[in-house]
C-alpha atoms as a PDB file:
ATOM      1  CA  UNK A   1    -196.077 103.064  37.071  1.00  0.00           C
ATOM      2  CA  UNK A   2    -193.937 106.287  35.508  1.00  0.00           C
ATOM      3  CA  UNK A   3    -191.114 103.881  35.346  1.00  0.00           C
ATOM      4  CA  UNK A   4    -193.225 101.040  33.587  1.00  0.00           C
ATOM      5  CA  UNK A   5    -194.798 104.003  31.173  1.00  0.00           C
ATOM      6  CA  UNK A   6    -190.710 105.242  30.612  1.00  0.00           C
ATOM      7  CA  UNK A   7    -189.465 102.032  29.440  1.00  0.00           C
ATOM      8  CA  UNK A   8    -192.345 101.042  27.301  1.00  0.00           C
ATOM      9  CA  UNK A   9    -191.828 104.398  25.491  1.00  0.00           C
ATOM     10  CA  UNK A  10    -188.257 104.089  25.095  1.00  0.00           C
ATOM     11  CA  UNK A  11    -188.971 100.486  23.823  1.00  0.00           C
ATOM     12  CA  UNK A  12    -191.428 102.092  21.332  1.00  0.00           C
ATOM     13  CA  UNK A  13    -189.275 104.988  20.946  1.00  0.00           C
ATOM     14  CA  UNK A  14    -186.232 102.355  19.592  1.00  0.00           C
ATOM     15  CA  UNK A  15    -187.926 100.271  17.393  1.00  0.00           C
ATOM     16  CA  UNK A  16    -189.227 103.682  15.409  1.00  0.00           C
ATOM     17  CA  UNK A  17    -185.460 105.022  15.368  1.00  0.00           C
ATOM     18  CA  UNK A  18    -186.249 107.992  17.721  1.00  0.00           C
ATOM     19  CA  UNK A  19    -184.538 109.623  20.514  1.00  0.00           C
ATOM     20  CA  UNK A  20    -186.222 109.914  23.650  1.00  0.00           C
ATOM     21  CA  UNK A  21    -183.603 111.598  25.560  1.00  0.00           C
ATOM     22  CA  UNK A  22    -180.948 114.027  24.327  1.00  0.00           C
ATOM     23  CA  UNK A  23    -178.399 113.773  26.643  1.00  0.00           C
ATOM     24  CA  UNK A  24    -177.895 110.441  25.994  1.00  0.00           C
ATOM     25  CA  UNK A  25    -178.745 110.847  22.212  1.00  0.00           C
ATOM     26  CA  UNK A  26    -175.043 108.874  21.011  1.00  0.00           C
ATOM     27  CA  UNK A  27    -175.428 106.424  23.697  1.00  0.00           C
ATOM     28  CA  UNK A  28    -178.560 105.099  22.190  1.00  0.00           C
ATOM     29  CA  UNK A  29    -177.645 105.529  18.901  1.00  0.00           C
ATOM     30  CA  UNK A  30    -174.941 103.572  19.226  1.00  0.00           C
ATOM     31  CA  UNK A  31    -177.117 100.412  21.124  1.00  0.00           C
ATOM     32  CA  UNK A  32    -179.841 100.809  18.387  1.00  0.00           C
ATOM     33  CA  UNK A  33    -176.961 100.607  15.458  1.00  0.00           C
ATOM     34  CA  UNK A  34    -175.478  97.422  17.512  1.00  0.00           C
ATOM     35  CA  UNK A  35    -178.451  95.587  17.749  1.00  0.00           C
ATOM     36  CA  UNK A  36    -179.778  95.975  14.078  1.00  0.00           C
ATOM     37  CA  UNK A  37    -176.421  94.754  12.930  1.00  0.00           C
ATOM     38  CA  UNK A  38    -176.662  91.663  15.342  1.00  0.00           C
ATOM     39  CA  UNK A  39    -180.447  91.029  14.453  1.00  0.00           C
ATOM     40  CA  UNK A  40    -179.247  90.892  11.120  1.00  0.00           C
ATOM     41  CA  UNK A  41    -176.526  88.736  11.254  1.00  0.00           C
ATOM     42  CA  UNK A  42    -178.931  86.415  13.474  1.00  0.00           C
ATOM     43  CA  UNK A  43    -181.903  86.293  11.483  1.00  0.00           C
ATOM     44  CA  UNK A  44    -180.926  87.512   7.750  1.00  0.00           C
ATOM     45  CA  UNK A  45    -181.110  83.406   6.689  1.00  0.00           C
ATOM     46  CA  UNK A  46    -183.749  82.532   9.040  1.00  0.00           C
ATOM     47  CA  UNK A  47    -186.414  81.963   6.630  1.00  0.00           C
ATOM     48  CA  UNK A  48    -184.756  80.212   3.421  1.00  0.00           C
ATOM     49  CA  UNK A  49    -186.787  80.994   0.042  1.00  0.00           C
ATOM     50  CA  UNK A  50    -184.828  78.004  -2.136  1.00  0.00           C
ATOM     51  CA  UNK A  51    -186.455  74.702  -2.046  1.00  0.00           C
ATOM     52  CA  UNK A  52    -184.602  71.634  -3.778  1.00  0.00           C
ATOM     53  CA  UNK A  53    -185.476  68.438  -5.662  1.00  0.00           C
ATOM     54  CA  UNK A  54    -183.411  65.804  -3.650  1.00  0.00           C
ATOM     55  CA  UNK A  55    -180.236  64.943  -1.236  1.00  0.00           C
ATOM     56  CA  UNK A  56    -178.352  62.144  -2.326  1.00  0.00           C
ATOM     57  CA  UNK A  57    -175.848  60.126  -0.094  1.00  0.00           C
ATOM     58  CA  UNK A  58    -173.884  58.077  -0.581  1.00  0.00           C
ATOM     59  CA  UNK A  59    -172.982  59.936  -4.178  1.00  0.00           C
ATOM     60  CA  UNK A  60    -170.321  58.870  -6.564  1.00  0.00           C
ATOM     61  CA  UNK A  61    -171.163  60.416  -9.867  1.00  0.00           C
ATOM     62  CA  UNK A  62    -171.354  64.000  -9.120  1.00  0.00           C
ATOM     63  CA  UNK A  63    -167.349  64.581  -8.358  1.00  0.00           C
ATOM     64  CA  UNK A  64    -164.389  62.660  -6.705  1.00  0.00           C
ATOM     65  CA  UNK A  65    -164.703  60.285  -3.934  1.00  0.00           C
ATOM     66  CA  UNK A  66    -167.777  59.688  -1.859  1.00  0.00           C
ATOM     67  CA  UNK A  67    -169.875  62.796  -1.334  1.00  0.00           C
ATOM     68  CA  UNK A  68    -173.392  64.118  -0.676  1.00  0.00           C
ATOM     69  CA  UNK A  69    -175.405  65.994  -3.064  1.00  0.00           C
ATOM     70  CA  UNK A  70    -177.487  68.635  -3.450  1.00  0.00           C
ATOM     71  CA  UNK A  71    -180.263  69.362  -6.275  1.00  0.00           C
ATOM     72  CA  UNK A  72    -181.947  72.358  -6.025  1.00  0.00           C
ATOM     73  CA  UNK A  73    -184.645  73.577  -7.676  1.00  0.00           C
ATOM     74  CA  UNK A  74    -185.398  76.551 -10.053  1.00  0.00           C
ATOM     75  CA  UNK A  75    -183.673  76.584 -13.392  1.00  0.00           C
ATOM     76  CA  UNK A  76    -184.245  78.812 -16.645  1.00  0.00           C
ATOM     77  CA  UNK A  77    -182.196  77.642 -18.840  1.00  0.00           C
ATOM     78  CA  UNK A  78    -184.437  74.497 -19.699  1.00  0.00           C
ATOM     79  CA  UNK A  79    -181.982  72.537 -21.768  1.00  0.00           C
ATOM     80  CA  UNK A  80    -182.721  70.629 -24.310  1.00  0.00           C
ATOM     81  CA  UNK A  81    -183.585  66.932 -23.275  1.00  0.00           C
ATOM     82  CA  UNK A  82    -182.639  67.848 -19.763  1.00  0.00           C
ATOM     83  CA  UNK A  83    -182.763  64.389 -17.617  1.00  0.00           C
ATOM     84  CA  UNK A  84    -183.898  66.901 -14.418  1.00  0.00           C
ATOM     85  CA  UNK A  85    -186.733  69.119 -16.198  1.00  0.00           C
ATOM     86  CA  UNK A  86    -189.351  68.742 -12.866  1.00  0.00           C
ATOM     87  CA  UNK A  87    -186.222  70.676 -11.427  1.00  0.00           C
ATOM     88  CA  UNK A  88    -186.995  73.305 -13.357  1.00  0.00           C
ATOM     89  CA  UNK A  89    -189.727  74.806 -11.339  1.00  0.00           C
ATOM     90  CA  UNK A  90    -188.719  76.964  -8.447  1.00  0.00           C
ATOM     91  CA  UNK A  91    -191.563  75.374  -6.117  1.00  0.00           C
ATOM     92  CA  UNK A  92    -191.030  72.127  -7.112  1.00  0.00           C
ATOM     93  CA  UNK A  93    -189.672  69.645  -4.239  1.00  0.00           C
ATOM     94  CA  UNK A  94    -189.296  70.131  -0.612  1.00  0.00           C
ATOM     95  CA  UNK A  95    -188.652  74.423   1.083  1.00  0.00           C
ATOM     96  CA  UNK A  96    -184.376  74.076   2.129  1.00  0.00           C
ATOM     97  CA  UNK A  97    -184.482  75.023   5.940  1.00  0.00           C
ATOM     98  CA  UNK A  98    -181.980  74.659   8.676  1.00  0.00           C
ATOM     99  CA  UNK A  99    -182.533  71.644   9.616  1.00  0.00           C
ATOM    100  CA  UNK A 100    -181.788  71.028   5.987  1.00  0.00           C
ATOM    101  CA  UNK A 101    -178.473  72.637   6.664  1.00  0.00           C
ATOM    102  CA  UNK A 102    -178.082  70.243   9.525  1.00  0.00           C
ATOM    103  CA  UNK A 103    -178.742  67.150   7.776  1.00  0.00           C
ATOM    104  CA  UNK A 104    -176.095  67.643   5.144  1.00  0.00           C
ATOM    105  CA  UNK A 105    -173.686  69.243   7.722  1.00  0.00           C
ATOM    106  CA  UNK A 106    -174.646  65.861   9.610  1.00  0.00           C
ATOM    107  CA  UNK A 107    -173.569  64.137   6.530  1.00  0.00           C
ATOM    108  CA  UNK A 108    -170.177  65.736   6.071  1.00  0.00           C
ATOM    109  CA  UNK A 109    -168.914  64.886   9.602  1.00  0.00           C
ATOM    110  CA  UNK A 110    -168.589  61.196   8.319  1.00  0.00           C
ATOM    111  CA  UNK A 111    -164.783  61.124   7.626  1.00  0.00           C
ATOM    112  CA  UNK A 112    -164.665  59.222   4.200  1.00  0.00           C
ATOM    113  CA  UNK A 113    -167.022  61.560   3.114  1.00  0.00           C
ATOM    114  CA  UNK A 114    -164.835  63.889   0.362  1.00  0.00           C
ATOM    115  CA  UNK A 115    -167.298  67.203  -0.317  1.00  0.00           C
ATOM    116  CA  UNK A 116    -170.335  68.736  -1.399  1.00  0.00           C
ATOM    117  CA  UNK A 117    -171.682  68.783  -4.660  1.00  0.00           C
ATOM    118  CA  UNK A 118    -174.454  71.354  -5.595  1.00  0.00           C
ATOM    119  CA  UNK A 119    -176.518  70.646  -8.748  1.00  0.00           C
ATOM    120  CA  UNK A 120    -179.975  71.198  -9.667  1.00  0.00           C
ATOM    121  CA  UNK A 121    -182.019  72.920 -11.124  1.00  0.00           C
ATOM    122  CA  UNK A 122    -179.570  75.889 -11.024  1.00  0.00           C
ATOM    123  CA  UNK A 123    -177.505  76.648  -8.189  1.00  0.00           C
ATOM    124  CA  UNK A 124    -175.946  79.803  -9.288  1.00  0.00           C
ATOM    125  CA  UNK A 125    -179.519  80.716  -9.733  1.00  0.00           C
ATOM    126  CA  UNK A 126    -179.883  84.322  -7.309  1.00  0.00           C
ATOM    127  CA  UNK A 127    -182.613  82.979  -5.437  1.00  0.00           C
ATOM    128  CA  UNK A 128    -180.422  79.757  -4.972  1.00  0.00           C
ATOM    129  CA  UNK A 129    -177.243  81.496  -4.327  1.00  0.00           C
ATOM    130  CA  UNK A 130    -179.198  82.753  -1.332  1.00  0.00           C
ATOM    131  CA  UNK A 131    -180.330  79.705   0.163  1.00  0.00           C
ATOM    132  CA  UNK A 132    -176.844  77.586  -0.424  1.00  0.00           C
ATOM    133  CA  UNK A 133    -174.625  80.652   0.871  1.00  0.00           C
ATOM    134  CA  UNK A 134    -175.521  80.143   4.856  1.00  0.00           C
ATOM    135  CA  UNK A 135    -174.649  76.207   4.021  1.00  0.00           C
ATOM    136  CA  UNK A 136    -171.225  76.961   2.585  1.00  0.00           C
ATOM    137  CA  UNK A 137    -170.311  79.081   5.320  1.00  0.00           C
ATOM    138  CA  UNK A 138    -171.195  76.841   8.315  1.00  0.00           C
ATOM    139  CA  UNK A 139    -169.526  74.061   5.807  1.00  0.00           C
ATOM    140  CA  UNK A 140    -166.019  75.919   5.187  1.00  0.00           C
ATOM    141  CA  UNK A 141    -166.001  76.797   9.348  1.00  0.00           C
ATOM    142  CA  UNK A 142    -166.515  73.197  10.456  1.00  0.00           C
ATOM    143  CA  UNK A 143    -164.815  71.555   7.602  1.00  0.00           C
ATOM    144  CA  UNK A 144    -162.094  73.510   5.573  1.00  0.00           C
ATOM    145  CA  UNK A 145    -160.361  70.316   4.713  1.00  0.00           C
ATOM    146  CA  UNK A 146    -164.048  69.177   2.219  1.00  0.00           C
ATOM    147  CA  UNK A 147    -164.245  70.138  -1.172  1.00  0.00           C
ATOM    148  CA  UNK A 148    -167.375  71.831  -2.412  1.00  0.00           C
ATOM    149  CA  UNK A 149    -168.082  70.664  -6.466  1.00  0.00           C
ATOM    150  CA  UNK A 150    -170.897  72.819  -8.698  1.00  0.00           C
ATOM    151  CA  UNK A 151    -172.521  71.942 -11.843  1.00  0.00           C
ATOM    152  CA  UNK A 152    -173.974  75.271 -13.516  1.00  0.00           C
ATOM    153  CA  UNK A 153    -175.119  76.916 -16.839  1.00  0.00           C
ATOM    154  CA  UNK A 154    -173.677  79.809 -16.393  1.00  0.00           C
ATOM    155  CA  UNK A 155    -170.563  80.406 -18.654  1.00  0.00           C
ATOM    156  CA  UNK A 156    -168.051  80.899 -15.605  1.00  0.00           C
ATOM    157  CA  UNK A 157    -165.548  83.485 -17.958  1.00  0.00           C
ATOM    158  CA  UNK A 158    -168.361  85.691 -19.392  1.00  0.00           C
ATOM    159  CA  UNK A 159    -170.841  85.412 -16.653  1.00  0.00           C
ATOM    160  CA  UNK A 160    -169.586  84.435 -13.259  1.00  0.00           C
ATOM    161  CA  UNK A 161    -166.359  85.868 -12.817  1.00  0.00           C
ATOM    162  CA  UNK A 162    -166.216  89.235 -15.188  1.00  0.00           C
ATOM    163  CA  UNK A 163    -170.180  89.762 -14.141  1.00  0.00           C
ATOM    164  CA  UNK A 164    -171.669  88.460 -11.331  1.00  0.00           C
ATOM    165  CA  UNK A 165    -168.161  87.870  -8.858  1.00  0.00           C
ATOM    166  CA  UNK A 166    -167.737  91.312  -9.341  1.00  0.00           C
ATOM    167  CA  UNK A 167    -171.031  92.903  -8.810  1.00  0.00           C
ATOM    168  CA  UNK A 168    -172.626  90.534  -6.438  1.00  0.00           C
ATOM    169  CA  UNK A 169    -171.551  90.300  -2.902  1.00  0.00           C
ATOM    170  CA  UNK A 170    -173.778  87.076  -2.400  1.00  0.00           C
ATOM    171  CA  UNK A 171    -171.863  85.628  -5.246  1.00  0.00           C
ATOM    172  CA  UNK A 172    -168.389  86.972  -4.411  1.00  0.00           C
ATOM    173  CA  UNK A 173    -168.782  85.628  -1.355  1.00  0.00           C
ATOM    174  CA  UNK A 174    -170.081  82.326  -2.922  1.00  0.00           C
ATOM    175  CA  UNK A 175    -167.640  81.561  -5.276  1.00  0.00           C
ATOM    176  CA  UNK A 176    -164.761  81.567  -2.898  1.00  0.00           C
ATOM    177  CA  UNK A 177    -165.983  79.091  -1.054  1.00  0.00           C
ATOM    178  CA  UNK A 178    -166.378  76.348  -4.061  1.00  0.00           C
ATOM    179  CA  UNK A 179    -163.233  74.697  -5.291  1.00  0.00           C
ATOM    180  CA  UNK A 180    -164.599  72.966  -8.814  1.00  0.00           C
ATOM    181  CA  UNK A 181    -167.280  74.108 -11.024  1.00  0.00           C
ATOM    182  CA  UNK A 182    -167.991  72.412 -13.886  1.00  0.00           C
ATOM    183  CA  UNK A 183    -169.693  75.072 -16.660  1.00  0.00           C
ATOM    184  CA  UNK A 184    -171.890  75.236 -19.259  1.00  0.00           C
ATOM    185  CA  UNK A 185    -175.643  74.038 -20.550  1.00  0.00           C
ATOM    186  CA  UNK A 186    -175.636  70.704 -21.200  1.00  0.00           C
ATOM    187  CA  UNK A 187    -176.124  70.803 -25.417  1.00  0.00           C
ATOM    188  CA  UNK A 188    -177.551  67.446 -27.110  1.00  0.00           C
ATOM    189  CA  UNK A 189    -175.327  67.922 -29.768  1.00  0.00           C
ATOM    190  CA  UNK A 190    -172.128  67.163 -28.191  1.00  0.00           C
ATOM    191  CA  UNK A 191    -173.716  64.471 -25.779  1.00  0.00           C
ATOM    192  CA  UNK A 192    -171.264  61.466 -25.296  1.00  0.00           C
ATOM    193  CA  UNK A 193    -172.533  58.743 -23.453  1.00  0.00           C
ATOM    194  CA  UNK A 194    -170.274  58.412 -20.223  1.00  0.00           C
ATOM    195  CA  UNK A 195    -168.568  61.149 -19.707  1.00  0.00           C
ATOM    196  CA  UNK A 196    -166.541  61.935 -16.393  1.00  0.00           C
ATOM    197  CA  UNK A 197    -168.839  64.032 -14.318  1.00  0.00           C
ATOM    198  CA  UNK A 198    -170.876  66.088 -17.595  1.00  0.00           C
ATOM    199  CA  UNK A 199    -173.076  65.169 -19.902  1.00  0.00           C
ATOM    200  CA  UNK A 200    -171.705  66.727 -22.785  1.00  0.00           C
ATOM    201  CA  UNK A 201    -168.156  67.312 -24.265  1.00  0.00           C
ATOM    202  CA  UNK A 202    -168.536  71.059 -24.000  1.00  0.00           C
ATOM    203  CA  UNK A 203    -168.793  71.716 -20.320  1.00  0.00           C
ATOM    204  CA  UNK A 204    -165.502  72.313 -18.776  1.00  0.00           C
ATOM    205  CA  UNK A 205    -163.848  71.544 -15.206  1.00  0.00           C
ATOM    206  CA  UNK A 206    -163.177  74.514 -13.495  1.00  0.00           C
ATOM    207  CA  UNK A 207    -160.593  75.134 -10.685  1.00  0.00           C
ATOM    208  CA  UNK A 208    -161.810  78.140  -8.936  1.00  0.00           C
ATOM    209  CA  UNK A 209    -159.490  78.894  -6.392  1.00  0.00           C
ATOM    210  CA  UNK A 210    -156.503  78.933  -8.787  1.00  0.00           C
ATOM    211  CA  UNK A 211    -158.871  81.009 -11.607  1.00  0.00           C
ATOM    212  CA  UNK A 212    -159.799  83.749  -8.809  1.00  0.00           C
ATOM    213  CA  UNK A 213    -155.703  83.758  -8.016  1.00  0.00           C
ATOM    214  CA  UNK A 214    -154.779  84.106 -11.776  1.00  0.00           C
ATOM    215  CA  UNK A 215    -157.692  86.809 -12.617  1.00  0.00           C
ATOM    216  CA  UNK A 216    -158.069  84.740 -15.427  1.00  0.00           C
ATOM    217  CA  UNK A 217    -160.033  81.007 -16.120  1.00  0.00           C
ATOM    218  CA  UNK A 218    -157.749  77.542 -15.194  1.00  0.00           C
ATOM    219  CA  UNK A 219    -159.306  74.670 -16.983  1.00  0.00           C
ATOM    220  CA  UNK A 220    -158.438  71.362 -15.628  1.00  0.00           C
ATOM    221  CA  UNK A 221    -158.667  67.778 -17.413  1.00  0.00           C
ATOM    222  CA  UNK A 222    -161.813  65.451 -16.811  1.00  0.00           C
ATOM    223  CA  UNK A 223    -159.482  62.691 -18.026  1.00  0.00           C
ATOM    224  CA  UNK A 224    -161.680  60.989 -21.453  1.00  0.00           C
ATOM    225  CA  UNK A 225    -160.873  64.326 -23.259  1.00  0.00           C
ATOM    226  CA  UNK A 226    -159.369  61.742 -25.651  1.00  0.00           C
ATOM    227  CA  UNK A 227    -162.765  60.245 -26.874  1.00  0.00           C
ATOM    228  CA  UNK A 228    -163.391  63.781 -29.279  1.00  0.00           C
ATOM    229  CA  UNK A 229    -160.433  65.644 -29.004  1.00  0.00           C
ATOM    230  CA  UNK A 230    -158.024  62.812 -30.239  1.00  0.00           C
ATOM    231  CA  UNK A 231    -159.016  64.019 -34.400  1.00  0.00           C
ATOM    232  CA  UNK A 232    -157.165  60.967 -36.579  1.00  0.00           C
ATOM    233  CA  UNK A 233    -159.148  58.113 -36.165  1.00  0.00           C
ATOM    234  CA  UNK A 234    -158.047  54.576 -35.081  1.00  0.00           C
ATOM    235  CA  UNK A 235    -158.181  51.609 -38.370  1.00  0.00           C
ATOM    236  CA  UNK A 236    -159.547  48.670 -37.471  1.00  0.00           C
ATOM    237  CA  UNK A 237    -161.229  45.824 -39.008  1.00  0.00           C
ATOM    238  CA  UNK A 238    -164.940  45.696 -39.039  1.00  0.00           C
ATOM    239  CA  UNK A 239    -165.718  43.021 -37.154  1.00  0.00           C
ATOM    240  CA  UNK A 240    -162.858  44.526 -34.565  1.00  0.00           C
ATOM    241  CA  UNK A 241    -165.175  47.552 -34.602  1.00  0.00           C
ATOM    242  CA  UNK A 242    -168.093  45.966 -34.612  1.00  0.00           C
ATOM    243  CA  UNK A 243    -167.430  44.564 -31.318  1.00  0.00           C
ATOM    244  CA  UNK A 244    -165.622  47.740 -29.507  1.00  0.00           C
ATOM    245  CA  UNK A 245    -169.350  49.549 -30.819  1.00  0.00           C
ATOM    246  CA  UNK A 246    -171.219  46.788 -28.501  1.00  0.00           C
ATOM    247  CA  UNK A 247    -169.069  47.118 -25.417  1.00  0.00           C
ATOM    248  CA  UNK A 248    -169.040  50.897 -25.446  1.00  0.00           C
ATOM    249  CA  UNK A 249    -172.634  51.085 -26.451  1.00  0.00           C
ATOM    250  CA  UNK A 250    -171.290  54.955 -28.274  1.00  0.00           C
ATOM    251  CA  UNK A 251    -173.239  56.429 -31.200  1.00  0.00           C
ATOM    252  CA  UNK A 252    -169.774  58.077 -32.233  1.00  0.00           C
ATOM    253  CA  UNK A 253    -166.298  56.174 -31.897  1.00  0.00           C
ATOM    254  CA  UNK A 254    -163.047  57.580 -33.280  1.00  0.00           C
ATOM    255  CA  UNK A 255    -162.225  54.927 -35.514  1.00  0.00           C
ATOM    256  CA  UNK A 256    -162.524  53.570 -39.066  1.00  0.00           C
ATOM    257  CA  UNK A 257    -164.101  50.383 -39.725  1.00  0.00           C
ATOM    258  CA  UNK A 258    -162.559  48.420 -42.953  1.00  0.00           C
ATOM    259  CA  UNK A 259    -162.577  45.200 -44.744  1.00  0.00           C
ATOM    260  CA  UNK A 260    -159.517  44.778 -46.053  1.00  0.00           C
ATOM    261  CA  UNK A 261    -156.338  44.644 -43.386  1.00  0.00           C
ATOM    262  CA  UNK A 262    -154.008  45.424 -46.585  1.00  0.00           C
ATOM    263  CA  UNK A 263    -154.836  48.893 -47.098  1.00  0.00           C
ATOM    264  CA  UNK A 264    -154.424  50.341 -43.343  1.00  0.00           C
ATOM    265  CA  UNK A 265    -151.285  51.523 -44.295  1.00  0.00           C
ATOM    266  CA  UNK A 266    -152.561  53.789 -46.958  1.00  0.00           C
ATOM    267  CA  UNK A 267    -155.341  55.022 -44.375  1.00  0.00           C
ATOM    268  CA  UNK A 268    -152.627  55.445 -42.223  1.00  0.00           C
ATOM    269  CA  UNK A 269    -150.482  58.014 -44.020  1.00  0.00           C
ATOM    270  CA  UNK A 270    -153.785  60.416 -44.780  1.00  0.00           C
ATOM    271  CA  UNK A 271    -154.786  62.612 -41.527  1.00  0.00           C
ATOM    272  CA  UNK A 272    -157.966  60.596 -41.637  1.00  0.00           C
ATOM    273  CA  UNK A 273    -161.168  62.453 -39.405  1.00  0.00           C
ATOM    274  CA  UNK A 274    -163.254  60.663 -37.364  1.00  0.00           C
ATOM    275  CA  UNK A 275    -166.779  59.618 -38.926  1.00  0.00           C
ATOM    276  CA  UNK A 276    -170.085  58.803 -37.528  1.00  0.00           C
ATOM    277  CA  UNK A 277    -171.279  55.638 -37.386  1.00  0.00           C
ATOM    278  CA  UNK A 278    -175.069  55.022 -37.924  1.00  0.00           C
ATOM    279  CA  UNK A 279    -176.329  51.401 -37.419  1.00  0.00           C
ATOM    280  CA  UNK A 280    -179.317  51.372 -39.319  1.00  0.00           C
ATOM    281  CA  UNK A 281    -176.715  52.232 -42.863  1.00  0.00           C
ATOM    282  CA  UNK A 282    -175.135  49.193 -42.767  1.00  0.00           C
ATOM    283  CA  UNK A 283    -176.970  47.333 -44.766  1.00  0.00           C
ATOM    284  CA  UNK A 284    -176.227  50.126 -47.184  1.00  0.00           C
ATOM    285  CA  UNK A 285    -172.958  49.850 -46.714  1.00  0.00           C
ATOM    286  CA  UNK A 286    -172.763  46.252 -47.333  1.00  0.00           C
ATOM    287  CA  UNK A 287    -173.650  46.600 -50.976  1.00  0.00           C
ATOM    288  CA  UNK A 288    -170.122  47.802 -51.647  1.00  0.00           C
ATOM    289  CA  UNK A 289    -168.536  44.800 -50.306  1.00  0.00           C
ATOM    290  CA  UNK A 290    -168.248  43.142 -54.269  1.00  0.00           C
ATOM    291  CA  UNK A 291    -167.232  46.516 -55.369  1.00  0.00           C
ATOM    292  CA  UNK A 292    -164.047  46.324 -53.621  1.00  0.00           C
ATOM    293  CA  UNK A 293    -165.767  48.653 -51.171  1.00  0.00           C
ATOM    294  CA  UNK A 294    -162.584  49.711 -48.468  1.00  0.00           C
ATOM    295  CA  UNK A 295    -164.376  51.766 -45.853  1.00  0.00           C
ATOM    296  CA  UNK A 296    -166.612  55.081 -45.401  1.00  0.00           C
ATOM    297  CA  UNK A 297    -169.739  55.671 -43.369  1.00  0.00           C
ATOM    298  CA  UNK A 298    -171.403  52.812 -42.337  1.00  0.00           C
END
């Protein structure tokens, strides 16, 4: 019975942080400091606060090659004609759990399977950042060789690496385990239709490993930078652009609609910018044919 009494008190005794015997006073310290640091380690992601809209597989939009993805929920930016606004709320779809984990890690082990892509909602999101971090981790032990993609508001110069990489251990820790991140709040303003993996021309493809390397932000090519960035416009007949309109289905091409094929050489020697091209003016437009009218915004 004393014995029973003893260890119940030294059970009590090291759950409170006391010392119930001074001679062995470092002993015990030393086996209470252990096991905090392993209960930690075991249980600190046990109960996962981010919950997430939706897990996609097989994914081809959301980065290169065939990959799963990952929407999260909880977002504050609330852009503008966002296609993902239920996302938005942090309680919105289904609470991200281990077996969650599991399922995507499940996912991965297929070997045509290329990476992870994160999107949301927010993913860089704190909250977030704690869920995804325990999935990363068991991700980049079991499969260094995948590529992890994420799409996020955040301006990655101003916000993520001179704020948050530096005084965030979470997101220190995060960042080195993604290898793309494509930046920025999707603005309605610059919205192409079709883009390569953004919805608008300003969001930029970020390779993080070589950015962390250089201390400084490596921007890397989507590939259709030439749709807006190309600035003299191609001449073409109307009917020629007409047509390339239709097949593009594009509010804004980078051409120059004309009617008469005899003056593309003077068009041709001005740096000529691209214009905007609004269907329902063309019946404007067509007013100017008798007028020798050459070309301007339809």
């Amino acid at each position: 019975m004393q014995n029973k009494n003893r260890r119940e008190d030294v059970r009590e005794n090291f759950y409170e942080g006391k010392i119930c015997s001074k001679e062995r006073k470092d002993k015990r310290n030393q086996k209470q400091s252990n096991a905090f640091i392993k209960y930690v380690e075991i249980n600190r992601y046990k109960e996962i606060a981010m919950n997430y809209a939706d897990i996609k597989f097989p994914d081809i939009q959301d980065g290169e090659g065939i990959r799963v993805a990952l929407y999260v929920s909880g977002c504050h930016f609330h852009c503008k004609e966002c296609h993902n606004k239920d996302a938005w709320d942090f309680n919105y779809g289904k609470k991200f759990t281990n077996d969650t984990i599991n399922e995507i890690i499940d996912i991965l082990k297929k070997p045509y399977v290329q990476g992870l892509s994160l999107l949301g909602g927010e993913p860089l999101e704190p909250l977030n950042q704690e869920g995804i971090l325990p999935l990363l981790r068991k991700l980049r032990k079991e499969f260094p060789e995948k590529d992890v993609w994420c799409w996020t508001g955040y301006d990655f110069d101003k916000d993520i690496l001179n704020k948050m990489y530096k005084e965030n251990k979470i997101t220190h820790e995060l960042i080195n385990y993604i290898d793309i991140i494509v930046d920025g709040q999707f603005e309605i303003e610059n919205k192409l239709t079709n883009l390569i993996f953004r919805g608008s021309t300003n969001q930029r493809k970020i390779d993080v490993k070589e950015s962390l390397k250089n201390g400084k932000t490596v921007i890397l090519k989507f590939g259709d930078e030439s749709r807006y960035e190309n600035k003299k416009a191609k001449i073409m007949h109307f009917e020629e652009f007409k047509k390339l309109k239709e097949e593009n289905d594009d509010e804004n091409i980078n051409a120059i609609p004309i009617f008469d094929l005899n003056q593309i050489n003077n068009f041709e020697e001005e740096n000529i910018e691209p214009i905007e091209i609004k269907e329902n003016e063309q019946s404007v437009a067509a007013k100017g044919i008798n007028d020798n009218y050459i070309g301007g915004n339809l």
